[in-house]
C-alpha atoms as a PDB file:
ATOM      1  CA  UNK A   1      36.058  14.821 -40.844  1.00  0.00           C
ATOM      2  CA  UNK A   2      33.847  16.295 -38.544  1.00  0.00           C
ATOM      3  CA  UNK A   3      31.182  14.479 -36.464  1.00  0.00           C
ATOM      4  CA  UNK A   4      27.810  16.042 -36.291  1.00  0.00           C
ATOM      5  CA  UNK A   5      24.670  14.965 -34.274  1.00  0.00           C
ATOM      6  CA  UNK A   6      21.850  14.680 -36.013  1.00  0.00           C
ATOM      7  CA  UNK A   7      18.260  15.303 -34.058  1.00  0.00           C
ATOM      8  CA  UNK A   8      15.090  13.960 -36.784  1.00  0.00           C
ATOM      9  CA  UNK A   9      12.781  15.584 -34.329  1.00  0.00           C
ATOM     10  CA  UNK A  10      14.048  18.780 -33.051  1.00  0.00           C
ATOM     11  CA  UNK A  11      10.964  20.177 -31.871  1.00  0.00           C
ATOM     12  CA  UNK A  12      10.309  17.105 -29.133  1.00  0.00           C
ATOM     13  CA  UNK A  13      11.639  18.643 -26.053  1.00  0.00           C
ATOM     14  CA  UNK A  14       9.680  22.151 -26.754  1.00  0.00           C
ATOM     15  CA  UNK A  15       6.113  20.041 -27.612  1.00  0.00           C
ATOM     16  CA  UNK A  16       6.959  18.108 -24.233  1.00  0.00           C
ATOM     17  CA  UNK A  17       7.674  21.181 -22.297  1.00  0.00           C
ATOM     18  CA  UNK A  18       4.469  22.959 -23.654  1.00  0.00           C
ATOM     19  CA  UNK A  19       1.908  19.756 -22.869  1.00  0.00           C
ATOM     20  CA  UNK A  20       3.539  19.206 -19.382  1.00  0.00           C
ATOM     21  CA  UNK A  21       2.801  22.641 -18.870  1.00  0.00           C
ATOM     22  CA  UNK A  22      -1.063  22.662 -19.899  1.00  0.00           C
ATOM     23  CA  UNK A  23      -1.272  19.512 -17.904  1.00  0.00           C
ATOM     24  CA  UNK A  24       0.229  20.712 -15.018  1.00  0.00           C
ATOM     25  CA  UNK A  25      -1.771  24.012 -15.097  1.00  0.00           C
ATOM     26  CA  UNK A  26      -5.147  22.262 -14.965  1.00  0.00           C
ATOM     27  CA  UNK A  27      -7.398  23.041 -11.838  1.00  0.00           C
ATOM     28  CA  UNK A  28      -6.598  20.395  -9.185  1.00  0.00           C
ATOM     29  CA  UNK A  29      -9.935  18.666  -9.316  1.00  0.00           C
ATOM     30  CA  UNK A  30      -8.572  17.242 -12.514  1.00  0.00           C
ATOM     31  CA  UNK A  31      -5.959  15.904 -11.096  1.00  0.00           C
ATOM     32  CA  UNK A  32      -8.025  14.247  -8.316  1.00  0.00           C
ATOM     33  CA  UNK A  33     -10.676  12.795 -10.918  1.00  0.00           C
ATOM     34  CA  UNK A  34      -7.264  11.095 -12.368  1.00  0.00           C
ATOM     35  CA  UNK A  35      -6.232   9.583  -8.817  1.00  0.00           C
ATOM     36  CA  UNK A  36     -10.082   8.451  -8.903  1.00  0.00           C
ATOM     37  CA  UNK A  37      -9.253   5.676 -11.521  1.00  0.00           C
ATOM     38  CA  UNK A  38      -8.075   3.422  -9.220  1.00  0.00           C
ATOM     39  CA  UNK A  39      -4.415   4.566  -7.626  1.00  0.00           C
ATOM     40  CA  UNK A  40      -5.583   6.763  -5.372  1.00  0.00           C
ATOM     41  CA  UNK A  41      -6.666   4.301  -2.961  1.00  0.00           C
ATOM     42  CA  UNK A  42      -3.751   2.249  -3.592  1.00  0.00           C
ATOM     43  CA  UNK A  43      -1.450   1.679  -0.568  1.00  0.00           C
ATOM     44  CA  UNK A  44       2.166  -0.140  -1.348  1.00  0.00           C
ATOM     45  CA  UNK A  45       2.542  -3.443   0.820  1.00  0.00           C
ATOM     46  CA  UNK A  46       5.789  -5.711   1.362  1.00  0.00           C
ATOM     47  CA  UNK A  47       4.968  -8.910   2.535  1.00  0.00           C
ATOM     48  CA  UNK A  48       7.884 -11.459   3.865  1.00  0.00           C
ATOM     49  CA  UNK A  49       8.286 -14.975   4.521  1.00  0.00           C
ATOM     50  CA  UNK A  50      10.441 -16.193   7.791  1.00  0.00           C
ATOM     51  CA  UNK A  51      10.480 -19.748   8.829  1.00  0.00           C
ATOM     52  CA  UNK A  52       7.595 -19.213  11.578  1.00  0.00           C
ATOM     53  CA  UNK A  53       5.409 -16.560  10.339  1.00  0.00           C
ATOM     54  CA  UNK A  54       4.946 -13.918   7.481  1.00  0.00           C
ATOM     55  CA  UNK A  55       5.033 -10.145   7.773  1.00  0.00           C
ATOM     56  CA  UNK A  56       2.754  -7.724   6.168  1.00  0.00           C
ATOM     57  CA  UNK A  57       3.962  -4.787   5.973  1.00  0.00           C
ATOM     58  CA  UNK A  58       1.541  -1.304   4.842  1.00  0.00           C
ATOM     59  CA  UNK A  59       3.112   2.355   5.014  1.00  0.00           C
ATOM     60  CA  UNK A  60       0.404   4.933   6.422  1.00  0.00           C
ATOM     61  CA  UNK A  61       1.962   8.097   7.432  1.00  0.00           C
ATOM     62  CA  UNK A  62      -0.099  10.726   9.778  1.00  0.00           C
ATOM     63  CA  UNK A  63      -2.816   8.018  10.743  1.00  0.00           C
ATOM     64  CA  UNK A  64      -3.296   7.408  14.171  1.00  0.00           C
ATOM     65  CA  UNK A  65      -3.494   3.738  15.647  1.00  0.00           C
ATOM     66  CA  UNK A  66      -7.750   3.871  15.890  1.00  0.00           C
ATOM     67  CA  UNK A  67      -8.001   4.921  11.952  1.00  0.00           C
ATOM     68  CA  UNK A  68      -7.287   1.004  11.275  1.00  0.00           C
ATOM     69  CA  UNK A  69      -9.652  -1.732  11.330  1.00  0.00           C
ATOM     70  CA  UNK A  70      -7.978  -5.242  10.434  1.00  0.00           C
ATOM     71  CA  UNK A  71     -10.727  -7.887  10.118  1.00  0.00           C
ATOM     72  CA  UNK A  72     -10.463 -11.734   8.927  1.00  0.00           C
ATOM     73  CA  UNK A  73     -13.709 -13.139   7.279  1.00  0.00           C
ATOM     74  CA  UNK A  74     -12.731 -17.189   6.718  1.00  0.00           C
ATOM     75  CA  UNK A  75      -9.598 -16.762   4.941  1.00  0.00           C
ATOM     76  CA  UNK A  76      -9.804 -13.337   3.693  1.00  0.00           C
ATOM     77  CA  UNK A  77      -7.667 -10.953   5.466  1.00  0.00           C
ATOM     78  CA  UNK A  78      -8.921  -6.951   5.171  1.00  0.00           C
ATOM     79  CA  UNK A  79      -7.104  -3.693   6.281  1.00  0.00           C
ATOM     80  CA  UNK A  80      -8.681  -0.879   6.228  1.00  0.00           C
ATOM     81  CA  UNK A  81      -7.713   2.636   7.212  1.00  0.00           C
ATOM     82  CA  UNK A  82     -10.105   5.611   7.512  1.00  0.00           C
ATOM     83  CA  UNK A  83      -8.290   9.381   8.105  1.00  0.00           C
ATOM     84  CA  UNK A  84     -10.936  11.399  10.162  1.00  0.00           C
ATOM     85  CA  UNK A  85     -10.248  14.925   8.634  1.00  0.00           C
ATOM     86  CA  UNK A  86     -13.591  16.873   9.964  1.00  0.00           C
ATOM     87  CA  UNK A  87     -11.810  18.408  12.772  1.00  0.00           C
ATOM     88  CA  UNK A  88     -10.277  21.037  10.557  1.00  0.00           C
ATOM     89  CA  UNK A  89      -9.991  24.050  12.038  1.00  0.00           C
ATOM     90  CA  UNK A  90     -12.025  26.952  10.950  1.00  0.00           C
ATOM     91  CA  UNK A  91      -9.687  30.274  11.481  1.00  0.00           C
ATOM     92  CA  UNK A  92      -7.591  28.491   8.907  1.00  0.00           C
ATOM     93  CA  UNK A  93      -7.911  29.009   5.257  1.00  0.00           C
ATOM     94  CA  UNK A  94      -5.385  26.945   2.872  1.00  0.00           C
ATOM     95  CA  UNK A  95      -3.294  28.723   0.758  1.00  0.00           C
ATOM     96  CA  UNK A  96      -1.643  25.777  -0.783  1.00  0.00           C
ATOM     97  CA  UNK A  97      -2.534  21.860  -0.324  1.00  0.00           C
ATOM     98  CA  UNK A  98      -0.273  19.423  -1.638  1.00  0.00           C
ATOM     99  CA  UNK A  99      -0.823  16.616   0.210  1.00  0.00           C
ATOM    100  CA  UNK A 100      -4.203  15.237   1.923  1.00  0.00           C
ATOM    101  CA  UNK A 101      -4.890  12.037   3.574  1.00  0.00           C
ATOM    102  CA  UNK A 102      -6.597   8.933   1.821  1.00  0.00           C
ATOM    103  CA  UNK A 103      -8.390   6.238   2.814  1.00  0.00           C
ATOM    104  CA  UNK A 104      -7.647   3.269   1.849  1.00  0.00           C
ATOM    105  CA  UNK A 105      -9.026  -0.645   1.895  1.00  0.00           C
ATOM    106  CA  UNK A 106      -6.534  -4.024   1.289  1.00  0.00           C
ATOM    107  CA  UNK A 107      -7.700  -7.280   1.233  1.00  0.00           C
ATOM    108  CA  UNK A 108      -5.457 -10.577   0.813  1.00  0.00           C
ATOM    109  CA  UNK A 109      -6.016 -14.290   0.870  1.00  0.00           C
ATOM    110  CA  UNK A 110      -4.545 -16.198   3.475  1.00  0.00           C
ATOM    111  CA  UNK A 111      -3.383 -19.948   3.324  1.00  0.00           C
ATOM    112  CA  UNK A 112      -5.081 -22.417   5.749  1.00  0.00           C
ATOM    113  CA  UNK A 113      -0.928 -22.661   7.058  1.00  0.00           C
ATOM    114  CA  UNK A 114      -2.016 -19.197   9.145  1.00  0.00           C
ATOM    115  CA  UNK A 115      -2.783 -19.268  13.006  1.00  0.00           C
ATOM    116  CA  UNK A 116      -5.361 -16.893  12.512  1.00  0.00           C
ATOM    117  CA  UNK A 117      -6.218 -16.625  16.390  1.00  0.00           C
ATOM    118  CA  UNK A 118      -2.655 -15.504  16.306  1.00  0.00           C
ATOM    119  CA  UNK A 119      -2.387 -12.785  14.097  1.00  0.00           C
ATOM    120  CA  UNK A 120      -1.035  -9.993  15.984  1.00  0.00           C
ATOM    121  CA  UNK A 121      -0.662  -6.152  14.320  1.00  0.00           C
ATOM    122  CA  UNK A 122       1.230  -2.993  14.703  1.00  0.00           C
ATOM    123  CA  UNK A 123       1.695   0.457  14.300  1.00  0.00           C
ATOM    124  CA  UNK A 124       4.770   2.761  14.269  1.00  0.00           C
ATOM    125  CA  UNK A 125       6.626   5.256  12.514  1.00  0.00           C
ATOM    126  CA  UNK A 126       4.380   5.129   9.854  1.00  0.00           C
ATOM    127  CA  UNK A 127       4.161   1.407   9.058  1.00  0.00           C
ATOM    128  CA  UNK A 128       1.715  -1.019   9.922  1.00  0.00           C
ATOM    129  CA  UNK A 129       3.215  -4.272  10.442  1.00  0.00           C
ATOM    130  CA  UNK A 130       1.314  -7.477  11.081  1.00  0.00           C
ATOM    131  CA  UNK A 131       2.259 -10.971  11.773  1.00  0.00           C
ATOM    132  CA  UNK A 132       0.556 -13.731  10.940  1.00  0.00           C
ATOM    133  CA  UNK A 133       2.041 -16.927  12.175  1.00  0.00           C
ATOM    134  CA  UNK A 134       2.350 -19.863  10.570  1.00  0.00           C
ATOM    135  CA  UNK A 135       0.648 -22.994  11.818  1.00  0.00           C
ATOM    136  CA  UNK A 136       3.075 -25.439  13.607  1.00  0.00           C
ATOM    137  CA  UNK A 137       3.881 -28.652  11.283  1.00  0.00           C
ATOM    138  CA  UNK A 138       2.776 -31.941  11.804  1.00  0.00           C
ATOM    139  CA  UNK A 139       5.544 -34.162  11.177  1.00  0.00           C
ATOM    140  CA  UNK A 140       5.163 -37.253  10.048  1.00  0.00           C
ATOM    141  CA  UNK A 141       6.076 -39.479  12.614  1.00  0.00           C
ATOM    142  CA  UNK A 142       8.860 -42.455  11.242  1.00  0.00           C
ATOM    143  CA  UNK A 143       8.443 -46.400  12.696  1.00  0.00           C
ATOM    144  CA  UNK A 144      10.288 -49.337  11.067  1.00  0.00           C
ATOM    145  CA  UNK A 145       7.844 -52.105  10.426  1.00  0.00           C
ATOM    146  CA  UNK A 146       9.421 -55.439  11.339  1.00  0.00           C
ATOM    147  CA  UNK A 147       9.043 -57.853   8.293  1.00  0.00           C
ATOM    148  CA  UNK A 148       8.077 -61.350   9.852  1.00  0.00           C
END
């Protein structure tokens, strides 16, 4: 007896093939009205927790350290990072752009735990990294009571 694979929708692959190719075909400021929605602007964090402090963590490559502003409003913590791209230059024409700079704006929430007057930030390789220290404990101080 002889196996034989059976495909119920032949055709898939080829329908696939031919919509991925009208979509990829599109003029590019379609693709940027897409990126518009919302991702676009979108920059990946980490964040980690060590005993004494956490670490934020934003990848930016091709920014400069003066395209950041980090600012803390009460407890809300904002990053923000602005790519100056006006000093193009003008003998240049583009044949092909496949990658531009965004900007891009992050706020977080930060416990009342944080040393904000120690928050201390960052930038190399790439990566932004700030720290933002934990406050130190109060522990609560033990006494034995003497029962009379």
């Amino acid at each position: 007896m002889t196996q034989v694979k059976f495909n119920s929708r032949p055709f898939d692959k080829t329908v696939d093939g031919i919509f991925d190719e009208i979509i990829n075909g599109l003029p590019v400021f379609f693709n940027e009205g897409l990126d518009k929605l919302g991702t676009r602007n979108f920059v990946p964090v980490n964040i980690q927790e060590s005993n004494d402090a956490y670490r934020v963590e934003i990848i930016a490559p091709g920014f400069e350290k003066s395209d950041f502003k980090v600012s803390l409003e009460g407890n809300l913590l904002t990053i923000t990072g602005e790519k100056n791209t006006a000093n193009k230059q003008e003998n240049l024409k583009t044949i092909r752009k496949e990658f531009s700079f965004r900007n891009f704006k992050r706020s977080f929430t930060i416990d009342e735990k944080i040393e904000a007057t120690h928050i201390e930030a960052s930038y190399v390789n790439g990566v932004l990294v700030l720290n933002l220290p934990k406050k130190a404990e109060v522990k609560a101080t033990s006494k034995e009571i003497v029962i009379n």
